[in-house]
Protein backbone atom coordinates (compact mmCIF):
# COMPACT_ATOMS: atom_id res chain seq x y z
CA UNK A 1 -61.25 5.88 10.37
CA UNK A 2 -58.77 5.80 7.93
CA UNK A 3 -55.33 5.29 9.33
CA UNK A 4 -52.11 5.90 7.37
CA UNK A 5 -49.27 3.83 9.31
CA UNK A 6 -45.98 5.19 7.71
CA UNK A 7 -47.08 8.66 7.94
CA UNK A 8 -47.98 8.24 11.14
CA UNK A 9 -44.37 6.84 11.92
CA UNK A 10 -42.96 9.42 10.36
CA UNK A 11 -44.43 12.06 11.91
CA UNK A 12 -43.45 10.80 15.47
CA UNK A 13 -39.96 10.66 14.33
CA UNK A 14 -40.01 14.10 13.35
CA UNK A 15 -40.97 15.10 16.73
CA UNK A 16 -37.87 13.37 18.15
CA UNK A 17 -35.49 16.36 16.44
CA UNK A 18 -38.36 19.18 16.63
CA UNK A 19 -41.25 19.62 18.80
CA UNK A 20 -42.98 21.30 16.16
CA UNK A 21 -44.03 19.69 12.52
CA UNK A 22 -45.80 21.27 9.58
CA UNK A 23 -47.23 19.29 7.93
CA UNK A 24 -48.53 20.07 4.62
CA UNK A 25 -50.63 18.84 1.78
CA UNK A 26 -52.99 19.37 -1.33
CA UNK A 27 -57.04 20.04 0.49
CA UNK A 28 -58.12 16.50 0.92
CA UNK A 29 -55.42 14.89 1.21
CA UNK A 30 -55.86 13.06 4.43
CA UNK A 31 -54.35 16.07 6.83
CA UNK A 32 -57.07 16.09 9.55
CA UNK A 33 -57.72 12.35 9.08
CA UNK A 34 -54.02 11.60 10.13
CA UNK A 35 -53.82 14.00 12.94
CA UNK A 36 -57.20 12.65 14.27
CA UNK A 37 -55.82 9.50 14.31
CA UNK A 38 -52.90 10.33 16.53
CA UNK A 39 -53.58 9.05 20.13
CA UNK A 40 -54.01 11.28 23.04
CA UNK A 41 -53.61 14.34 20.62
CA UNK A 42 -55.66 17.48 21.56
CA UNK A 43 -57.28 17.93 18.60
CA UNK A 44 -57.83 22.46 17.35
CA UNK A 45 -59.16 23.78 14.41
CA UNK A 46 -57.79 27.50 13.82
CA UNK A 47 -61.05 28.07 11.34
CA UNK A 48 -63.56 27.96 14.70
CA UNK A 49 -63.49 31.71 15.60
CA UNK A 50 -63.98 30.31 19.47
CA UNK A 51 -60.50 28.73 18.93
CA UNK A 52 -59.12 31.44 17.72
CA UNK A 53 -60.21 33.85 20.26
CA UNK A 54 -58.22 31.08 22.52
CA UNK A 55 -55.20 31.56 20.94
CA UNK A 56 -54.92 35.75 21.12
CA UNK A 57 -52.44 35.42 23.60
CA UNK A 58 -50.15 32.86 22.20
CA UNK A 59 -47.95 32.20 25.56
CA UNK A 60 -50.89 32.00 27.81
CA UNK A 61 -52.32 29.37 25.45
CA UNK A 62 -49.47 27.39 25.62
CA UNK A 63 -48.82 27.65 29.04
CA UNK A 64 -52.26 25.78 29.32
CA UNK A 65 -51.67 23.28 27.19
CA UNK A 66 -48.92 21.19 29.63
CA UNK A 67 -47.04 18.39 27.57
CA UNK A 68 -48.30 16.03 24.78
CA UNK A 69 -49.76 16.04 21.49
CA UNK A 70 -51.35 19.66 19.93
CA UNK A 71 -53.02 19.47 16.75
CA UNK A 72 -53.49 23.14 15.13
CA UNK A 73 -55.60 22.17 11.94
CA UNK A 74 -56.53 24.81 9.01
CA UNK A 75 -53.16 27.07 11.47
CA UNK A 76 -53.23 29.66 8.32
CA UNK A 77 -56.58 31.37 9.74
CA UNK A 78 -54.43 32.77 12.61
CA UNK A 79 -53.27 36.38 12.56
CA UNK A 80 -50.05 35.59 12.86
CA UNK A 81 -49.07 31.69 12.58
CA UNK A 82 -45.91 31.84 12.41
CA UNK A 83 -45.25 34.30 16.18
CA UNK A 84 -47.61 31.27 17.94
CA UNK A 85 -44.93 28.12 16.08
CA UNK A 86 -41.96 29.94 16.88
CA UNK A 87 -43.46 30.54 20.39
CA UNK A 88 -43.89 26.68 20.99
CA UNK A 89 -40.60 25.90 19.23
CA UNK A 90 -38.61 28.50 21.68
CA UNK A 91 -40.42 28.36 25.11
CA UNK A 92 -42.45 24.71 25.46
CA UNK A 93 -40.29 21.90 24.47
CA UNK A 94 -42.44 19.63 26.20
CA UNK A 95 -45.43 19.73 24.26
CA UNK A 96 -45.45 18.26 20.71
CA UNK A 97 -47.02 20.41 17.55
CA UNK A 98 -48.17 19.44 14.07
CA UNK A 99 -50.12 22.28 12.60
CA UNK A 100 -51.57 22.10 9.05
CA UNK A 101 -52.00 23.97 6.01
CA UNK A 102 -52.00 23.29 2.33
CA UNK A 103 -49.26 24.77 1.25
CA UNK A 104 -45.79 25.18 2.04
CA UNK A 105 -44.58 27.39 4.65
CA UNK A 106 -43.81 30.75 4.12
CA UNK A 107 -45.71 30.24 1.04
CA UNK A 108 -47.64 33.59 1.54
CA UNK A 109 -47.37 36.67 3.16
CA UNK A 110 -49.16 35.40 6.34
CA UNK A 111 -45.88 33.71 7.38
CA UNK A 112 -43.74 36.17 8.13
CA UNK A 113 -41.21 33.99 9.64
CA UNK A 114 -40.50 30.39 7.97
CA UNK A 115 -39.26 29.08 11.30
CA UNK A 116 -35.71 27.94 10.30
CA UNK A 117 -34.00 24.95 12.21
CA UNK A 118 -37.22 25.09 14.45
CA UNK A 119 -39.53 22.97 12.67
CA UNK A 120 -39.88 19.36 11.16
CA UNK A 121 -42.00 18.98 7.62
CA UNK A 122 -43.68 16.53 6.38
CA UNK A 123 -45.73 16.48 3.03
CA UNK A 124 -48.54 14.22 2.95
CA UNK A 125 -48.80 13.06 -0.84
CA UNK A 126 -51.75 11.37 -2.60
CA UNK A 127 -51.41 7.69 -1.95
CA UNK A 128 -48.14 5.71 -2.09
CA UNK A 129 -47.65 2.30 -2.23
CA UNK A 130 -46.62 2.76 1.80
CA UNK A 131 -50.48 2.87 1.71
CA UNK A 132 -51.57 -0.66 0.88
CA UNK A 133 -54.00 -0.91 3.34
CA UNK A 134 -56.54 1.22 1.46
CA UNK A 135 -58.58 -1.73 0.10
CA UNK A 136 -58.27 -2.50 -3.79
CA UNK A 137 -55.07 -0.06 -3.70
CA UNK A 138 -52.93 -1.91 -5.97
CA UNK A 139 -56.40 -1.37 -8.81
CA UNK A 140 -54.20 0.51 -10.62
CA UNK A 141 -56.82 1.29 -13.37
CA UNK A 142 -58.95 2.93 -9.87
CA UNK A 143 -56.09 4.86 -8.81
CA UNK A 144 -55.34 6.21 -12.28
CA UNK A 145 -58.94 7.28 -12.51
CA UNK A 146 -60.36 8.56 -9.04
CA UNK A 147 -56.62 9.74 -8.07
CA UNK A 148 -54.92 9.09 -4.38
CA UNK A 149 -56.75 11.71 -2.30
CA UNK A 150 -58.07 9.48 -0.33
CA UNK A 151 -61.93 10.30 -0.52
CA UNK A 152 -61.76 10.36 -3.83
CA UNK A 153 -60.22 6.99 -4.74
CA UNK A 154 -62.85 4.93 -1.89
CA UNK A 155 -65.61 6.41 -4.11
CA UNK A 156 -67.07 3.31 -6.00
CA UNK A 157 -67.64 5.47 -8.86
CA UNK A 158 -65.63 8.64 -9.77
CA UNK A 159 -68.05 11.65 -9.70
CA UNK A 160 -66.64 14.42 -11.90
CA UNK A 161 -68.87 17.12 -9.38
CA UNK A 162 -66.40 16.09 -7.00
CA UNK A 163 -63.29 17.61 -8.80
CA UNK A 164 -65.21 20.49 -9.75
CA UNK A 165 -66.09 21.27 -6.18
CA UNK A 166 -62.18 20.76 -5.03
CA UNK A 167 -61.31 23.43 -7.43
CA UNK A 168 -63.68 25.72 -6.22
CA UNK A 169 -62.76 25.24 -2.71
CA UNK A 170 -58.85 25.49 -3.57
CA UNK A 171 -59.16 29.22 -5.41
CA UNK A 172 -61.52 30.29 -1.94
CA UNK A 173 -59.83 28.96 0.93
CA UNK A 174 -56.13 28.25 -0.70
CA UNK A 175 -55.31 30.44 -3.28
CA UNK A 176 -57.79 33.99 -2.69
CA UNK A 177 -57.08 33.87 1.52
CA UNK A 178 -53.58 33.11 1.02
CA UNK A 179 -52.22 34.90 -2.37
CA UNK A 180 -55.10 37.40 -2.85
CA UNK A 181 -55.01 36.85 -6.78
CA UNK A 182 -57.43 38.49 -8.70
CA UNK A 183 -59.13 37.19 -12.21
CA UNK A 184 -60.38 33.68 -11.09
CA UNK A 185 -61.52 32.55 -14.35
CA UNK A 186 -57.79 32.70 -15.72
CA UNK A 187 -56.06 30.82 -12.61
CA UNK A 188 -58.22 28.13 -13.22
CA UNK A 189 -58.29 28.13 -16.26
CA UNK A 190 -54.38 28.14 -16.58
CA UNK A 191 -54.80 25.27 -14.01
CA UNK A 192 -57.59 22.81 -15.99
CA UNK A 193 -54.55 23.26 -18.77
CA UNK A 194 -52.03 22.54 -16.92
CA UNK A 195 -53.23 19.11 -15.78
CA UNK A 196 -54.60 18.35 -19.00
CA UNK A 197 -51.12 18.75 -20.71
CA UNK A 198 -49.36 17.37 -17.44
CA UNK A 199 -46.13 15.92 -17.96
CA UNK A 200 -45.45 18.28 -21.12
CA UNK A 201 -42.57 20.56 -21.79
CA UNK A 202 -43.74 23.92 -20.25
CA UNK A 203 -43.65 27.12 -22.22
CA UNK A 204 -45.58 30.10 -20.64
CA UNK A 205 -45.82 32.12 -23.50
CA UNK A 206 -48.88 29.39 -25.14
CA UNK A 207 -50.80 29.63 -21.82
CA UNK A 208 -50.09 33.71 -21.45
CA UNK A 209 -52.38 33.39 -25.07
CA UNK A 210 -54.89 30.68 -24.32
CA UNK A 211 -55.75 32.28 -20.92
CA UNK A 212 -55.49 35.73 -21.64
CA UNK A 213 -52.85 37.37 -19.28
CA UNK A 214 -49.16 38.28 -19.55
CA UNK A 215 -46.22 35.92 -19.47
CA UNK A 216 -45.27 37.60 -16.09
CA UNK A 217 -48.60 36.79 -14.41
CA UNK A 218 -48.23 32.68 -15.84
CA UNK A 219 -45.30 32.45 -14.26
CA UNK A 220 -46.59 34.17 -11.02
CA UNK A 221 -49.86 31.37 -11.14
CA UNK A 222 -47.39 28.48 -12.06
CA UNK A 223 -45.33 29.67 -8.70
CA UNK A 224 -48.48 29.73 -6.92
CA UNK A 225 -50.11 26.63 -7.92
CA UNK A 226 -46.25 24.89 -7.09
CA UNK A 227 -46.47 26.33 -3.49
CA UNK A 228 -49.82 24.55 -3.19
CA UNK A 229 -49.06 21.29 -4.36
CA UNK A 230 -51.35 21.72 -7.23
CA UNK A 231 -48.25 20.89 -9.96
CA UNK A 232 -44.43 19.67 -9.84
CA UNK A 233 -42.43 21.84 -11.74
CA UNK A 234 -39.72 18.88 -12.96
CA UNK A 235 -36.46 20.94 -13.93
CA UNK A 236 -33.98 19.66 -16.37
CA UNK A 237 -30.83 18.00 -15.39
CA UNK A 238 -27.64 18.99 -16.96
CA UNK A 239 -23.79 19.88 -16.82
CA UNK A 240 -23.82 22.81 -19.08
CA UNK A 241 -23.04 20.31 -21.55
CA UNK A 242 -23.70 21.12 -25.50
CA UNK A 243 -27.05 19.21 -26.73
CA UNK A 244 -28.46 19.57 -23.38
CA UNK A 245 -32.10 21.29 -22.97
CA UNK A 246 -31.09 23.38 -19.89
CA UNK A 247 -34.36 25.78 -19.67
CA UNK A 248 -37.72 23.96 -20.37
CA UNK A 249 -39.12 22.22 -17.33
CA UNK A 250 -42.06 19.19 -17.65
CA UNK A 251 -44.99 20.12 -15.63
CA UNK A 252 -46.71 17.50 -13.40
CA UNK A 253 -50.36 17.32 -12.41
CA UNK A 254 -50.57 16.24 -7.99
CA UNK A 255 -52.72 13.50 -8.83
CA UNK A 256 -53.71 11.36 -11.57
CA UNK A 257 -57.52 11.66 -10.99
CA UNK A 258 -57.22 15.06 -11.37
CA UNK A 259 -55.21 14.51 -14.09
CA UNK A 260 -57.80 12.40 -16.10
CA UNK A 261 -60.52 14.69 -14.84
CA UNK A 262 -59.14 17.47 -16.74
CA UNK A 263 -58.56 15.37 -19.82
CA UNK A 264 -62.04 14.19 -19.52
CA UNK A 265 -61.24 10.57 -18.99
CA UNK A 266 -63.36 8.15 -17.21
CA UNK A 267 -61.30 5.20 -18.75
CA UNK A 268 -57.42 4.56 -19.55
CA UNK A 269 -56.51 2.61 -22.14
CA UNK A 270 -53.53 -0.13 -22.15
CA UNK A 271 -51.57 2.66 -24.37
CA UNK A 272 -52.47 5.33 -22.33
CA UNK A 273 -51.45 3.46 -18.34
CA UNK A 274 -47.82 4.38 -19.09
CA UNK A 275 -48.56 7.66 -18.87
CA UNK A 276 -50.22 7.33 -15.52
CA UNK A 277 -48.08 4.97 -14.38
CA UNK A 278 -45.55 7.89 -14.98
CA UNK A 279 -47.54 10.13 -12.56
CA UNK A 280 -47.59 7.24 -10.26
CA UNK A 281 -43.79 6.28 -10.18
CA UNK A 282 -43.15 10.61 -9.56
CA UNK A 283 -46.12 10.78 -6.44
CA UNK A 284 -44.20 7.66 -4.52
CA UNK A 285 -40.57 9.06 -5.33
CA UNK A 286 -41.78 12.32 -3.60
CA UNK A 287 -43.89 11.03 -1.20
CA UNK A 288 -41.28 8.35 0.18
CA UNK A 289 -37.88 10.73 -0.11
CA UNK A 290 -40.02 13.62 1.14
CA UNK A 291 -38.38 15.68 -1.25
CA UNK A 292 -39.07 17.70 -4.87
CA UNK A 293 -35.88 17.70 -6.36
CA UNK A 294 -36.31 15.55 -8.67
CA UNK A 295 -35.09 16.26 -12.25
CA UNK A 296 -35.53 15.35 -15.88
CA UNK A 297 -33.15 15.39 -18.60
CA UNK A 298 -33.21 16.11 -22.68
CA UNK A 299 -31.00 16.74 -25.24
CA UNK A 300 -31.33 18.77 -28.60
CA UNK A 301 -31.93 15.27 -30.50
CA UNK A 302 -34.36 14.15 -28.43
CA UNK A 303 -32.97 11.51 -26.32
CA UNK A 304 -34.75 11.98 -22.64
CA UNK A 305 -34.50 9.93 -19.00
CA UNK A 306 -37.66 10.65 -17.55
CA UNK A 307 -36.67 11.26 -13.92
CA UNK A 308 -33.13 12.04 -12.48
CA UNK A 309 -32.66 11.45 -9.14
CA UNK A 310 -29.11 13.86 -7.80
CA UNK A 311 -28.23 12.86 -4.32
CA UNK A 312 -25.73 15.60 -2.80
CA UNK A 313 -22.61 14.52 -3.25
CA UNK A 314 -23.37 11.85 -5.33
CA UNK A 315 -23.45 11.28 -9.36
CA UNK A 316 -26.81 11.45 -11.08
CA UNK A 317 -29.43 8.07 -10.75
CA UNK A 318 -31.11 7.82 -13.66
CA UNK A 319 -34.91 6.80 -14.15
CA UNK A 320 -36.68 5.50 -16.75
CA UNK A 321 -40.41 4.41 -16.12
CA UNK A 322 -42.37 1.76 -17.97
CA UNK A 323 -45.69 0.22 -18.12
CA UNK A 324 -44.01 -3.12 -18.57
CA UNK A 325 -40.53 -4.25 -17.92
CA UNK A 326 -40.06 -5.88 -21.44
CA UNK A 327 -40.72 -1.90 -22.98
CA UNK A 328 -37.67 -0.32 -21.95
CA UNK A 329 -35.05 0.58 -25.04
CA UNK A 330 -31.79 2.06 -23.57
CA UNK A 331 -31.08 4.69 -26.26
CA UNK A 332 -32.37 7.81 -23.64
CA UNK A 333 -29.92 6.43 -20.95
CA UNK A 334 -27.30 5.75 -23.53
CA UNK A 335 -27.28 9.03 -24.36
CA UNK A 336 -27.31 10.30 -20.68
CA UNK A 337 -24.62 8.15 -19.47
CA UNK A 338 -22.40 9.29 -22.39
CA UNK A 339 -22.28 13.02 -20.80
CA UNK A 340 -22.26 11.56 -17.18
CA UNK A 341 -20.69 8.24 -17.41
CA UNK A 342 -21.30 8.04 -13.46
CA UNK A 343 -24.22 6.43 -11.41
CA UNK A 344 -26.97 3.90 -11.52
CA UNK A 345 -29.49 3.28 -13.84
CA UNK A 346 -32.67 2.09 -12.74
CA UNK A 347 -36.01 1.24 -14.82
CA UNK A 348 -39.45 1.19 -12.49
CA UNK A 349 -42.54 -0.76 -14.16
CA UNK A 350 -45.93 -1.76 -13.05
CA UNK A 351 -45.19 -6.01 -13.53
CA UNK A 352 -42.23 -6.23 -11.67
CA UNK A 353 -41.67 -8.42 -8.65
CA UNK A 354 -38.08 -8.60 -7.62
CA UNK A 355 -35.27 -6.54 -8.54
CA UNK A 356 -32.55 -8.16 -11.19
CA UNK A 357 -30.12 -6.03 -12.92
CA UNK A 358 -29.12 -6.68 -16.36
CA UNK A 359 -26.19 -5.19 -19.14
CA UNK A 360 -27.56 -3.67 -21.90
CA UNK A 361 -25.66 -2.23 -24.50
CA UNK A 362 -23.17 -2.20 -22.03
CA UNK A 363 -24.77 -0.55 -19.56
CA UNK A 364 -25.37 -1.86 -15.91
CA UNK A 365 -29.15 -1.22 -15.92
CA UNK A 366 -31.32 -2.11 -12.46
CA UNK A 367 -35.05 -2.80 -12.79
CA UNK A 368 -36.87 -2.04 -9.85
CA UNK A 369 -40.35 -2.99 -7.93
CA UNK A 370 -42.27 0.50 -7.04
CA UNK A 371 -42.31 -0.54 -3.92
CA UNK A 372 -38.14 -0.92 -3.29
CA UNK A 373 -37.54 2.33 -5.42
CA UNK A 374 -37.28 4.46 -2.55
CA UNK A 375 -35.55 2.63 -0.63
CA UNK A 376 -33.02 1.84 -3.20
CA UNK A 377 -32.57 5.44 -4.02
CA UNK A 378 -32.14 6.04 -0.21
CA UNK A 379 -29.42 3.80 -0.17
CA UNK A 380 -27.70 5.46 -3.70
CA UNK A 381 -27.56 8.64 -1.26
CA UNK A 382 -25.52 7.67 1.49
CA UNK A 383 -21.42 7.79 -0.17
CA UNK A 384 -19.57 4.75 -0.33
């Protein structure tokens, strides 16, 4: 069994603050493997009609449950999930939840109540460097090509049937249970393009053309397929500054193997590994700070810092993201730091092994390990 140590960790210190987790994640991402891992845990899947039959009267169930670990997997095949959580959160204290789904909660109209202030989250990503004990993990060329569901990248060859059959599964059990959308072949369609162009500049109005539907209803998928975990909607950073883009987000693929699935790779070249190293750098910044905001930035002459990093409180990190350390040029940052003069600068690239910080054109620049860039962002966060 495949055990995933930090998650694991951070799931338990969830449940020191709430008794009840969701925890959330793309289909196949390593959801039931993690929760079958936890010791002790009683172990429930909501899609077994038996199970749910158990659960009709929510208190009664719980009563009969006593203290210790629950697992609810597949919890979105309940009535109502969200009466049974709040239930738990309210009246048991004592016994310790993590129900699963694959998308966020509240996402659709099954839950009815997001349970606010009664519930920890966790997201469980595609692999993160926090996951070195996958064998061959740090074969970057493997993860750029099978991806970081977990399944996908132990495959000793990448099977392209395999991605196929993960979309099919997402539009029937993710995307037509939850949402209800009609006209399959234009969702995924609008999806295949989506990760094929990932990383772009996102304009709705090319895919309302190329997929046949109205602006309104791209923008309804592109919510959708965010919900899910399917893209990253990257939103630009700015202080209503003139120059700055301010209304074209980059759109993200989830995973690089789906990514080079869709672009019909089955190798990467040395040109293209920036690119996924890109993809790479974005999965551990969310996976490790738990947390989407994460921002981009542009200007009208085309000066861009690939990902900006705003703690609350706190002036803007900036993030530039290179195959190799020697690559970096600081005329996007130069630009940036002319508008907001304030905050670190940090570059992240694939042959690093310690961090060193440099000036470069007068600028106090940082370069970073992927493995310390959480933790050095985590650190930016708390105020001096």
């Amino acid at each position: 069994m495949i055990k995933r140590g930090w998650w694991e960790s951070r799931l338990h210190e969830l449940w020191t603050r709430r008794n009840v987790v969701w925890l959330s994640g793309v289909r196949r991402s390593g959801k039931t493997l993690l929760c079958r891992g936890l010791e002790a845990a009683r172990f429930l899947d909501c899609e077994l009609p038996s199970v749910r039959r158990e659960m009709e009267d929510p208190e009664g169930f719980l009563g009969s449950m006593g203290d210790g670990i629950l697992v609810l997997d597949e919890i979105h095949r309940l009535g109502d999930p969200a009466s049974l959580l709040k239930i738990a959160a309210d009246y048991f204290p004592g016994l310790k939840i993590v129900a699963t789904g694959s998308s966020t909660l509240g996402a659709s109209a099954k839950f009815r109540d997001t349970l606010s202030g009664r519930k920890g989250e966790l997201w469980l990503t595609p692999l993160c460097e926090a996951d070195t004990g996958f064998p061959d993990y740090r074969d970057r060329n493997r993860r750029f090509l099978n991806g970081g569901l977990p399944g996908f990248f132990l495959s000793g060859t990448r099977d392209d049937r395999e991605y196929t059959e993960w979309f099919e599964a997402y539009w029937a059990r993710d995307i037509l249970e939850l949402f209800r959308l009609e006209r399959r072949s234009s969702f995924l369609k609008f999806a295949e393009l989506l990760l094929a162009q990932s990383g772009g500049r996102f304009e709705a109005s090319s895919f309302a053309a190329a997929c046949g539907v109205s602006r309104p209803t791209i923008m309804n998928y592109l919510s959708v397929m965010e919900a899910t975990y399917l893209v990253h909607v990257i939103r630009p950073y700015h202080g209503r500054i003139a120059g700055e883009i301010t209304a074209t987000p980059a759109v993200y693929g989830f995973d690089t193997g789906f990514v080079a699935w869709a672009q019909g790779l089955h190798e990467v070249t040395e040109k293209g590994k920036g690119f996924f190293w890109e993809h790479l750098v974005l999965n551990e910044l969310m996976a490790r700070l738990q947390t989407r905001e994460i921002m981009t930035w542009r200007d009208k002459q085309q000066h861009e810092v690939d990902f900006i990093r705003v703690p609350r409180g706190q002036p803007p990190t900036a993030i530039e993201v290179k195959w190799k350390a020697d690559a970096f040029e600081p005329k996007g940052m130069l630009a940036f730091r002319k508008l907001h003069p304030q905050g670190r600068n940090l570059v992240v690239a694939s042959d690093l092994t310690s961090m060193y910080t440099r000036t470069v054109a007068g600028l106090d620049v940082t370069w970073v390990p992927i493995e310390c860039l959480a933790q050095e962002l985590l650190q930016a966060s708390v105020p001096q």
